[in-house]
N, C-alpha and C. Protein backbone atom coordinates (compact mmCIF):
# COMPACT_ATOMS: atom_id res chain seq x y z
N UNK A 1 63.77 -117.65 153.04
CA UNK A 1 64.69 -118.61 153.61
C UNK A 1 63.92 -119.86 154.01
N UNK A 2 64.75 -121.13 153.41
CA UNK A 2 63.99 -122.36 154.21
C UNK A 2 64.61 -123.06 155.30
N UNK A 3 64.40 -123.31 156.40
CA UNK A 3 64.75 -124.47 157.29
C UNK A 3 64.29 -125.70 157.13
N UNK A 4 65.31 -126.46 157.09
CA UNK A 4 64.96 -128.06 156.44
C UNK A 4 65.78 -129.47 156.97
N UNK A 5 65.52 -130.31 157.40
CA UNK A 5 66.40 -131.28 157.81
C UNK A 5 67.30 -132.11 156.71
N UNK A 6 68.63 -131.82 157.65
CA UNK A 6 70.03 -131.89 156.51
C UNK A 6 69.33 -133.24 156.13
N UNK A 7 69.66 -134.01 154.24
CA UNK A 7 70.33 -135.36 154.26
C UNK A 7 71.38 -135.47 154.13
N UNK A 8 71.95 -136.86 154.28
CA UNK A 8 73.45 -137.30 153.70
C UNK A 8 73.91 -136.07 152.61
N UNK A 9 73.65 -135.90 151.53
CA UNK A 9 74.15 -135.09 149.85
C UNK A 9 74.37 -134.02 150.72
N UNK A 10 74.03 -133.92 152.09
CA UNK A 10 73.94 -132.14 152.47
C UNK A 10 75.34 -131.85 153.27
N UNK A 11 75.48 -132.93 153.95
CA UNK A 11 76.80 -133.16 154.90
C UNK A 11 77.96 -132.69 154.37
N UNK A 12 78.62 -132.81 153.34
CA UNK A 12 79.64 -131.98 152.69
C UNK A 12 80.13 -130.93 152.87
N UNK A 13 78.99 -129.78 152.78
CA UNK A 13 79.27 -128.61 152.62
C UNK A 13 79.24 -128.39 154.49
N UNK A 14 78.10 -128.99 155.02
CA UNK A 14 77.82 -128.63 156.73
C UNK A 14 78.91 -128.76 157.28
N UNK A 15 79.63 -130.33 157.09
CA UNK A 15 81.04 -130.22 158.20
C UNK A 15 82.05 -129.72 157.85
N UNK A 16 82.07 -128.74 156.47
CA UNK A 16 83.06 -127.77 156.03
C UNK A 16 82.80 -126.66 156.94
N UNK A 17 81.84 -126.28 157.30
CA UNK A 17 81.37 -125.20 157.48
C UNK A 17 81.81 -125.31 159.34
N UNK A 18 81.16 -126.39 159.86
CA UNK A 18 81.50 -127.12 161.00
C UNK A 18 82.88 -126.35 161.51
N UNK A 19 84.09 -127.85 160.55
CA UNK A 19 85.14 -127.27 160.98
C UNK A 19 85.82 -125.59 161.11
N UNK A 20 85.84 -124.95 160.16
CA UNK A 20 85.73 -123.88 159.59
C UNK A 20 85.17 -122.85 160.83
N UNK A 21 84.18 -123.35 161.27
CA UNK A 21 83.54 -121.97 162.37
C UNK A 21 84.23 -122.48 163.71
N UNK A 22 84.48 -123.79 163.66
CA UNK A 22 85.00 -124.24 164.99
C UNK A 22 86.57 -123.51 165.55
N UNK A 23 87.66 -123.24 164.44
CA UNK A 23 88.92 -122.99 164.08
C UNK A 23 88.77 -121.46 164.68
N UNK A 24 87.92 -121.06 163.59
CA UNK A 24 87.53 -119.68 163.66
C UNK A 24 86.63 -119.08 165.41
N UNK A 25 85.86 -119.58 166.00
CA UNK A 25 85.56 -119.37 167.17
C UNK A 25 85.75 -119.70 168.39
N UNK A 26 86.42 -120.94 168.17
CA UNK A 26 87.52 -120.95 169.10
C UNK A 26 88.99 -121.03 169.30
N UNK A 27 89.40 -120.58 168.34
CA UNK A 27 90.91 -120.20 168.35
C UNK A 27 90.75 -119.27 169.54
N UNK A 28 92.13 -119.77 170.42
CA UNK A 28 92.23 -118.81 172.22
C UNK A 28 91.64 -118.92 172.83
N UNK A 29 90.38 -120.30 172.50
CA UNK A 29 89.91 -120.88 173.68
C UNK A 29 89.84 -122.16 174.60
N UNK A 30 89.64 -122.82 173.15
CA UNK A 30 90.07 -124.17 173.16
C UNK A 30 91.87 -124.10 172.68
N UNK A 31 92.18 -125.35 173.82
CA UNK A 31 93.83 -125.68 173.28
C UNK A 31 93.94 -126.33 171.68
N UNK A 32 95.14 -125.79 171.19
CA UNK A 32 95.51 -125.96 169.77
C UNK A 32 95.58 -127.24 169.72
N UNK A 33 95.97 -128.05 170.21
CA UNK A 33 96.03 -129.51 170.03
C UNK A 33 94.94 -130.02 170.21
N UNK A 34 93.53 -129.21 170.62
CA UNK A 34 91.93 -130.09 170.84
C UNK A 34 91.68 -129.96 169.52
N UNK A 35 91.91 -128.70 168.87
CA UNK A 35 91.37 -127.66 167.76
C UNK A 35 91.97 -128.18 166.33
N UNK A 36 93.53 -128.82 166.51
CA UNK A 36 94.03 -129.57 165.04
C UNK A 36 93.24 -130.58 164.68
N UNK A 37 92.62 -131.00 165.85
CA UNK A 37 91.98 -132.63 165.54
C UNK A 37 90.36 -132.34 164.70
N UNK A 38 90.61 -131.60 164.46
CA UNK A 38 88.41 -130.73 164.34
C UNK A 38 89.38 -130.38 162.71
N UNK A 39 88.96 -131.58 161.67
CA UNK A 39 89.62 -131.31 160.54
C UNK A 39 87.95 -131.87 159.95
N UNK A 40 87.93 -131.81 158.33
CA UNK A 40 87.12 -132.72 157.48
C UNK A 40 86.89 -133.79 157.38
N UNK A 41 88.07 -134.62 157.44
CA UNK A 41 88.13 -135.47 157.07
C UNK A 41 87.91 -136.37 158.25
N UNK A 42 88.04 -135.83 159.06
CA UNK A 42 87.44 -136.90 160.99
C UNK A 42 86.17 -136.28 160.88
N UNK A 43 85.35 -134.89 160.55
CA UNK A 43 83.84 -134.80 160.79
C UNK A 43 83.33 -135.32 160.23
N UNK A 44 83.29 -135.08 158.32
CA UNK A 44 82.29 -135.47 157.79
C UNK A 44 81.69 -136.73 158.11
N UNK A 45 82.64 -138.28 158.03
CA UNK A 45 81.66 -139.29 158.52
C UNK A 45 81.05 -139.40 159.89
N UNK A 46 81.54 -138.52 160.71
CA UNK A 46 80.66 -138.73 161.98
C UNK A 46 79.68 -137.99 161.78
N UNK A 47 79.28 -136.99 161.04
CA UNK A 47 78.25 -136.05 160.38
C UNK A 47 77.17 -137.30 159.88
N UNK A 48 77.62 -137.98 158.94
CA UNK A 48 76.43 -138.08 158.23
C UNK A 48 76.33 -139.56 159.34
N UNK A 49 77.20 -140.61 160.32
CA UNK A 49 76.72 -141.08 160.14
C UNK A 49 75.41 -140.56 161.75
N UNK A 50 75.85 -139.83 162.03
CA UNK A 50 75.17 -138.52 163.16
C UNK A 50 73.83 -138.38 163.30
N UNK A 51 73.26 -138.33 161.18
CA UNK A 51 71.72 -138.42 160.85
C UNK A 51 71.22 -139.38 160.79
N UNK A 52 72.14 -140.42 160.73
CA UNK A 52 71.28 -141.70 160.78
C UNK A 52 70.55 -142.16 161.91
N UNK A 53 70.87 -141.90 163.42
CA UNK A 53 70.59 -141.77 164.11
C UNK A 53 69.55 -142.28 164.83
N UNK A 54 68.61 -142.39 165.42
CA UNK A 54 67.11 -142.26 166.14
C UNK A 54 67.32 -140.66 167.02
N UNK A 55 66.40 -140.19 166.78
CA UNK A 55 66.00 -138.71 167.29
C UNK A 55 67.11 -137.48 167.27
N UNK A 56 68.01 -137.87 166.15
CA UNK A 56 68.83 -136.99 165.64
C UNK A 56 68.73 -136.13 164.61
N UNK A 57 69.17 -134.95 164.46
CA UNK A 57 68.85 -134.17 163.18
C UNK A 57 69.67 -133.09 163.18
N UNK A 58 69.81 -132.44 161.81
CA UNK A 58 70.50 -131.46 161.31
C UNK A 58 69.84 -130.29 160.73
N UNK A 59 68.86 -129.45 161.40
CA UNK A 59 68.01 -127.80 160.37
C UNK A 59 69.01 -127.17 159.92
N UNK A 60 68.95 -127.50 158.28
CA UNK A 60 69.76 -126.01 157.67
C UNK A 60 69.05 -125.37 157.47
N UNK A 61 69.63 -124.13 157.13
CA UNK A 61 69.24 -122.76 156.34
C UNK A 61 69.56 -122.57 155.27
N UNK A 62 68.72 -121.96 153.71
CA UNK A 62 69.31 -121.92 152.63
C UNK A 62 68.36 -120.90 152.42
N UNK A 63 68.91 -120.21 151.35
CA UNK A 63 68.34 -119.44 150.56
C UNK A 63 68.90 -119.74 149.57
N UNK A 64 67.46 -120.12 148.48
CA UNK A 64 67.79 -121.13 147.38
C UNK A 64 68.16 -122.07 147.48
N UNK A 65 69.48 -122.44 147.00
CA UNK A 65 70.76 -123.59 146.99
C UNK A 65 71.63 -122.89 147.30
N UNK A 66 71.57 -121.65 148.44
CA UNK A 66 72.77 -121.52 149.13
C UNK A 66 72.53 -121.84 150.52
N UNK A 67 73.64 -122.96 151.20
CA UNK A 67 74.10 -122.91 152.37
C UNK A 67 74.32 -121.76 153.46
N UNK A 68 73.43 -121.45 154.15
CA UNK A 68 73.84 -120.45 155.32
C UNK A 68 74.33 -120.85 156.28
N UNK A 69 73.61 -121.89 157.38
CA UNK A 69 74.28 -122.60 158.43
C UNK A 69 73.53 -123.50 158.86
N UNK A 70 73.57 -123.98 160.19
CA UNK A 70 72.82 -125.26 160.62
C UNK A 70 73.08 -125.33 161.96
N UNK A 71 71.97 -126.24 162.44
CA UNK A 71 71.29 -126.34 164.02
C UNK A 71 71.39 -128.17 164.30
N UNK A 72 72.63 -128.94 164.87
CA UNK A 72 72.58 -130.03 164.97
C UNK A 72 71.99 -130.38 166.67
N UNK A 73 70.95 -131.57 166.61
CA UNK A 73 70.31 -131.53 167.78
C UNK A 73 70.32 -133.15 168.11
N UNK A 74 70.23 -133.74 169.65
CA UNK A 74 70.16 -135.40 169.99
C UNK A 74 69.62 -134.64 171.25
N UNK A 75 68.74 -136.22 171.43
CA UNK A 75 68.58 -136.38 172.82
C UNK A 75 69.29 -135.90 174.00
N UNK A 76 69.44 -135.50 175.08
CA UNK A 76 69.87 -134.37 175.86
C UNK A 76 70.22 -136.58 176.94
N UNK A 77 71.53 -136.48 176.84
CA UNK A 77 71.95 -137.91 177.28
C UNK A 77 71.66 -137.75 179.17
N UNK A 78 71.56 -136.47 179.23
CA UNK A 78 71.79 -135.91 181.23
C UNK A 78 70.05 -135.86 181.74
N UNK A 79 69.69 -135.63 180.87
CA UNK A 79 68.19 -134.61 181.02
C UNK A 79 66.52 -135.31 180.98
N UNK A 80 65.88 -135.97 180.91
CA UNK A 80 65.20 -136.87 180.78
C UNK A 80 63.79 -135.51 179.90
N UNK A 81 63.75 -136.04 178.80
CA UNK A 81 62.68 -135.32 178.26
C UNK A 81 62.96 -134.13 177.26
N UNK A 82 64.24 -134.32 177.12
CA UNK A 82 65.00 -132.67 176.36
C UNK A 82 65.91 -133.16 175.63
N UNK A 83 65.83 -132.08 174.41
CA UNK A 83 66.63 -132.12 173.25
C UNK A 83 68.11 -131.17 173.70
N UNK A 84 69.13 -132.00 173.23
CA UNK A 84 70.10 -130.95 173.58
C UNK A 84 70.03 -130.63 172.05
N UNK A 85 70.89 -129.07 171.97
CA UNK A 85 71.62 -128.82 171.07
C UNK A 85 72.82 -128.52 170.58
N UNK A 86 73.21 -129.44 169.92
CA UNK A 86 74.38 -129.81 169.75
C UNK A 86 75.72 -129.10 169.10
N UNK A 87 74.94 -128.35 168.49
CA UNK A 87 75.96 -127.20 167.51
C UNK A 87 75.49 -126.49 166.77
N UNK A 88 75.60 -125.35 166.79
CA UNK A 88 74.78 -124.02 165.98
C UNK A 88 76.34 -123.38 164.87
N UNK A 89 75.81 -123.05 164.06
CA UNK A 89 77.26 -122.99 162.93
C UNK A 89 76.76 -121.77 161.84
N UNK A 90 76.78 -120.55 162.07
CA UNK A 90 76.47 -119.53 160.34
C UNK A 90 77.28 -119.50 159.73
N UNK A 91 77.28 -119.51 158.39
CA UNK A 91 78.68 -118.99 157.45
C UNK A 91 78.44 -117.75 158.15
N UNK A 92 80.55 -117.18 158.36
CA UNK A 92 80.43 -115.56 157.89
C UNK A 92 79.48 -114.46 158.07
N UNK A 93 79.36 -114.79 156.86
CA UNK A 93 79.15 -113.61 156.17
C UNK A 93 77.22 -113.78 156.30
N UNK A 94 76.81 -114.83 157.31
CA UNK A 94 75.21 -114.55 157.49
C UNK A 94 74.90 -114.56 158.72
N UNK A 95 75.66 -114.08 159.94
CA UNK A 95 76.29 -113.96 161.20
C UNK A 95 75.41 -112.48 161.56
N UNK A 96 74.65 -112.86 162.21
CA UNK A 96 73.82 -111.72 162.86
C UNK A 96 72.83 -111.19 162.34
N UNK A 97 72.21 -111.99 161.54
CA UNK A 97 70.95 -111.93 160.39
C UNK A 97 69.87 -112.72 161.12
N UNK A 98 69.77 -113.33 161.81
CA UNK A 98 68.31 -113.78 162.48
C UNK A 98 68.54 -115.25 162.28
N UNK A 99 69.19 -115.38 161.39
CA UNK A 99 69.41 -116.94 161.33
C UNK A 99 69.46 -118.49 162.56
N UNK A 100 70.06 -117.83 163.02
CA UNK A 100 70.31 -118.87 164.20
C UNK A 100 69.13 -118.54 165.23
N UNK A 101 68.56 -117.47 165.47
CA UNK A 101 67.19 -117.48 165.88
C UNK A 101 66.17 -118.25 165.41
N UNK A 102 66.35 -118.07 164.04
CA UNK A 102 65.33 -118.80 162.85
C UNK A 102 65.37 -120.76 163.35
N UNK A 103 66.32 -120.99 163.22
CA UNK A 103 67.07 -122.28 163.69
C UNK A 103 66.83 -122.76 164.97
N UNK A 104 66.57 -122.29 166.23
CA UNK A 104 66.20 -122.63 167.18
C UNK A 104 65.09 -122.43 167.18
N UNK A 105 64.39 -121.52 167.16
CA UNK A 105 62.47 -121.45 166.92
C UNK A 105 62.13 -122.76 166.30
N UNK A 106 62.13 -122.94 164.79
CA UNK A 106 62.56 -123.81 164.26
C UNK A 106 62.24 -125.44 165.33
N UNK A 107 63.61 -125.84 165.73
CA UNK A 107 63.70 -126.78 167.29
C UNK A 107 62.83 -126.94 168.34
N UNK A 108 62.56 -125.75 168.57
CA UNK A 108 62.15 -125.61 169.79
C UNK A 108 60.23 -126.33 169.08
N UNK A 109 59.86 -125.52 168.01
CA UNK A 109 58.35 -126.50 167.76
C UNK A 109 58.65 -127.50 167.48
N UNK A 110 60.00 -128.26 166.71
CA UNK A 110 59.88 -129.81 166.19
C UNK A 110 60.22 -130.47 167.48
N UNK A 111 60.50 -129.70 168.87
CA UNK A 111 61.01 -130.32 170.29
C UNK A 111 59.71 -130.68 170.84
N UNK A 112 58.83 -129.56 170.95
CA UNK A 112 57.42 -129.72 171.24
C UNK A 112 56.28 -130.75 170.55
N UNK A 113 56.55 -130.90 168.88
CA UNK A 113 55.76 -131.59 168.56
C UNK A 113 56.05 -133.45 169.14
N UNK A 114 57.33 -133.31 168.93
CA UNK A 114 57.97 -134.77 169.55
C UNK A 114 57.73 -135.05 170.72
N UNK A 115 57.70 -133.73 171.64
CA UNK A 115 56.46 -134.39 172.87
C UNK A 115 57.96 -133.95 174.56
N UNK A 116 58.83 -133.30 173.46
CA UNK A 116 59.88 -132.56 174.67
C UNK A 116 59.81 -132.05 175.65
N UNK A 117 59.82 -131.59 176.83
CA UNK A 117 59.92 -130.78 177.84
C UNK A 117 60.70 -129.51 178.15
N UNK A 118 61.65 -129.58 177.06
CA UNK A 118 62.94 -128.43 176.90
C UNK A 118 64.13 -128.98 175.87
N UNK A 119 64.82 -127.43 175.98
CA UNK A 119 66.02 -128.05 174.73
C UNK A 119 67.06 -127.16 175.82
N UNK A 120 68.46 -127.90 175.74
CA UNK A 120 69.57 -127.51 176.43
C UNK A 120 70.55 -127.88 175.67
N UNK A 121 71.31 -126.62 175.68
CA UNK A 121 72.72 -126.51 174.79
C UNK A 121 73.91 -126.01 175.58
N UNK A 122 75.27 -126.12 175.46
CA UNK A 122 76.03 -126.23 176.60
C UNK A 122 77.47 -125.07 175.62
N UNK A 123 77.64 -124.13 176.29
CA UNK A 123 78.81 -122.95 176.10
C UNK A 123 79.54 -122.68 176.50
N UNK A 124 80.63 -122.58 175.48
CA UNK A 124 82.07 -122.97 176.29
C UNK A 124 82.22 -121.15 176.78
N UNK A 125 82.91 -121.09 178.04
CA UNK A 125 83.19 -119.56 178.30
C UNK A 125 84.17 -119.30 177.47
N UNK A 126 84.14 -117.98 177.01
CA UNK A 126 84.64 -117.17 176.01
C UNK A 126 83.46 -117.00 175.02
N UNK A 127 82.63 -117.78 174.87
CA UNK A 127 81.67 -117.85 173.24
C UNK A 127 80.72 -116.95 173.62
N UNK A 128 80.74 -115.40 173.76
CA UNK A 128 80.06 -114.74 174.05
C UNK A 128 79.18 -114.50 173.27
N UNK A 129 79.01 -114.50 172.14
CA UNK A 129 78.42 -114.26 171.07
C UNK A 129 76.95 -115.54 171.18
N UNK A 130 77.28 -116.37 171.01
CA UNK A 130 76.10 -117.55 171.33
C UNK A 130 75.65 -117.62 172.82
N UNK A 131 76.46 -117.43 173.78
CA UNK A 131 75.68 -117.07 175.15
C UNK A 131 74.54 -115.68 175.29
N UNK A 132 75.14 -115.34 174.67
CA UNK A 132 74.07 -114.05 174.59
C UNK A 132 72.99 -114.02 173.27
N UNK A 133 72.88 -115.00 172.23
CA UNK A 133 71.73 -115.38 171.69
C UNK A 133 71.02 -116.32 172.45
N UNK A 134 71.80 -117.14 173.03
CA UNK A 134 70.61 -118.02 174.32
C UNK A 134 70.38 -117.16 175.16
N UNK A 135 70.44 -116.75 175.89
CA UNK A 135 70.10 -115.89 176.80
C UNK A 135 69.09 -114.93 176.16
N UNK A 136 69.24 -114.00 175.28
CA UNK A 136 68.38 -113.38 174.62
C UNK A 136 66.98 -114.18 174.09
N UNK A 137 67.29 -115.29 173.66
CA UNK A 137 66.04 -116.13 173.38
C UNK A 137 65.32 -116.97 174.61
N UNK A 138 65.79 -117.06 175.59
CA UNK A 138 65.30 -117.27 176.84
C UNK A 138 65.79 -118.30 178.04
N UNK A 139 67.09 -118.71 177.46
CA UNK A 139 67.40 -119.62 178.04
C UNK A 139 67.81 -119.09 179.47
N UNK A 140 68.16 -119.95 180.07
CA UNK A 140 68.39 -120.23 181.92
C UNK A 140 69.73 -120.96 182.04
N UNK A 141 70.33 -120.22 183.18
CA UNK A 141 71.46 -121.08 183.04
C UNK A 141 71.21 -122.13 183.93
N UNK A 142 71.70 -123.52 183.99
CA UNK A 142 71.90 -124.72 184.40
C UNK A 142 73.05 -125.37 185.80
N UNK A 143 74.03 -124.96 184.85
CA UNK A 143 75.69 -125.17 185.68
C UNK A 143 76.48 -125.49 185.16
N UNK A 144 77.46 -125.39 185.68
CA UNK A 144 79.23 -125.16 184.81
C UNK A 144 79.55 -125.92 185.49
N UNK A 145 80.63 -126.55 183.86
CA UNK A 145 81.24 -127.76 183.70
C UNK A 145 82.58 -127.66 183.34
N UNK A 146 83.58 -128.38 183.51
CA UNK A 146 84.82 -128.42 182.37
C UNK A 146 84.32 -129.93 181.20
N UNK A 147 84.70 -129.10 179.73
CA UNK A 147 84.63 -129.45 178.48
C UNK A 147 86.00 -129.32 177.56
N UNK A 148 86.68 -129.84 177.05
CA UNK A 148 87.62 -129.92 176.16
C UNK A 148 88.88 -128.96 176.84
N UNK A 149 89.03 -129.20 178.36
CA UNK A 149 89.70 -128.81 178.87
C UNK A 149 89.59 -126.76 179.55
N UNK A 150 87.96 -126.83 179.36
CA UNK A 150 87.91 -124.96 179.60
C UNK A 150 86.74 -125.38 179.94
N UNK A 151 86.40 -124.55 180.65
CA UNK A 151 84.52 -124.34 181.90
C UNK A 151 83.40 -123.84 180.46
N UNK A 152 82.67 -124.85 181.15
CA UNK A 152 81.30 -124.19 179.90
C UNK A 152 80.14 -124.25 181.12
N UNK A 153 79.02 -123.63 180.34
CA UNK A 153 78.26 -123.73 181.10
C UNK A 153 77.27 -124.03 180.04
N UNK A 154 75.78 -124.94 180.86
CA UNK A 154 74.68 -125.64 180.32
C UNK A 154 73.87 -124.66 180.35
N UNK A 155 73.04 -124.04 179.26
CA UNK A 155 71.80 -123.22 179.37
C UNK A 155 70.54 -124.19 179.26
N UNK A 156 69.26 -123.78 179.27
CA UNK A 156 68.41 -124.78 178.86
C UNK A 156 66.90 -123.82 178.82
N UNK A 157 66.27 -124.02 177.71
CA UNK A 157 64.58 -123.61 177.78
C UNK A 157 63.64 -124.90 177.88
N UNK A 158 62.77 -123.86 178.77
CA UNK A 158 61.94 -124.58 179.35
C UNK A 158 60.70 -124.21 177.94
N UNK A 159 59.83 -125.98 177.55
CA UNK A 159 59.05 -125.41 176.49
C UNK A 159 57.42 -125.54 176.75
């Protein structure tokens, strides 16, 4: 498997995948009317123009020329010295394979080489599944917020 920073040609398939896991993991959490608006055709250009960025980026995962998922990361806008992360996304069917571990490890050295202090990513309650891969990988909780109308809470590693 390689981890690699998305380009533009890559965006296509990512904010398919984007919307797609978004529908799918938070359906019954987020309200239906936050959740219609999370279509293709409103991500993809904020996707690519996302990489253009300064200190923005996209790690996919592939094996071969297949798409598995992706790790979108910016500057942490609250935090002075830290990468947030912005959205973690597997296809399916590669959902509990190490992947998204792979993907933050991954971060967490390109956070360090850039000269970071930590990376903090923020979970909406209900998303048990990704609270408990941060947590498992070491994160700390921070404090709870309301987000898209439901309480999340900020995790964060210290690096």
């Amino acid at each position: 498997m390689e981890i690699r920073l998305l380009i533009e040609k890559d965006i296509d398939e990512m904010a398919k995948l984007y919307v797609k896991s978004w529908r799918a993991t938070y359906n019954g959490i987020i309200p239906a009317k936050i959740l219609d608006t999370i279509t293709v055709e409103k991500f993809n250009p904020i996707w690519k123009n996302y990489i253009t960025k300064d200190n923005n980026g996209i790690f996919g995962a592939f094996e071969g020329d297949i798409f598995l998922g992706f790790g979108a990361f910016t500057p942490d806008k609250n935090m002075e010295s830290t990468l947030y992360l912005d959205s973690l996304h597997m296809k399916d069917e590669y959902k509990g394979k190490g992947i998204g571990t792979k993907i933050i490890n991954q971060l967490k050295d390109y956070a360090r080489e850039k000269g970071y202090k930590g990376i903090s990513v923020s979970v909406m309650c209900g998303n048990d599944r990704a609270k408990n891969l941060y947590t498992k990988l070491g994160a700390i909780h921070l404090n709870y917020y309301t987000g898209y109308e439901i309480q999340c809470e900020k995790l964060y590693w210290e690096l």
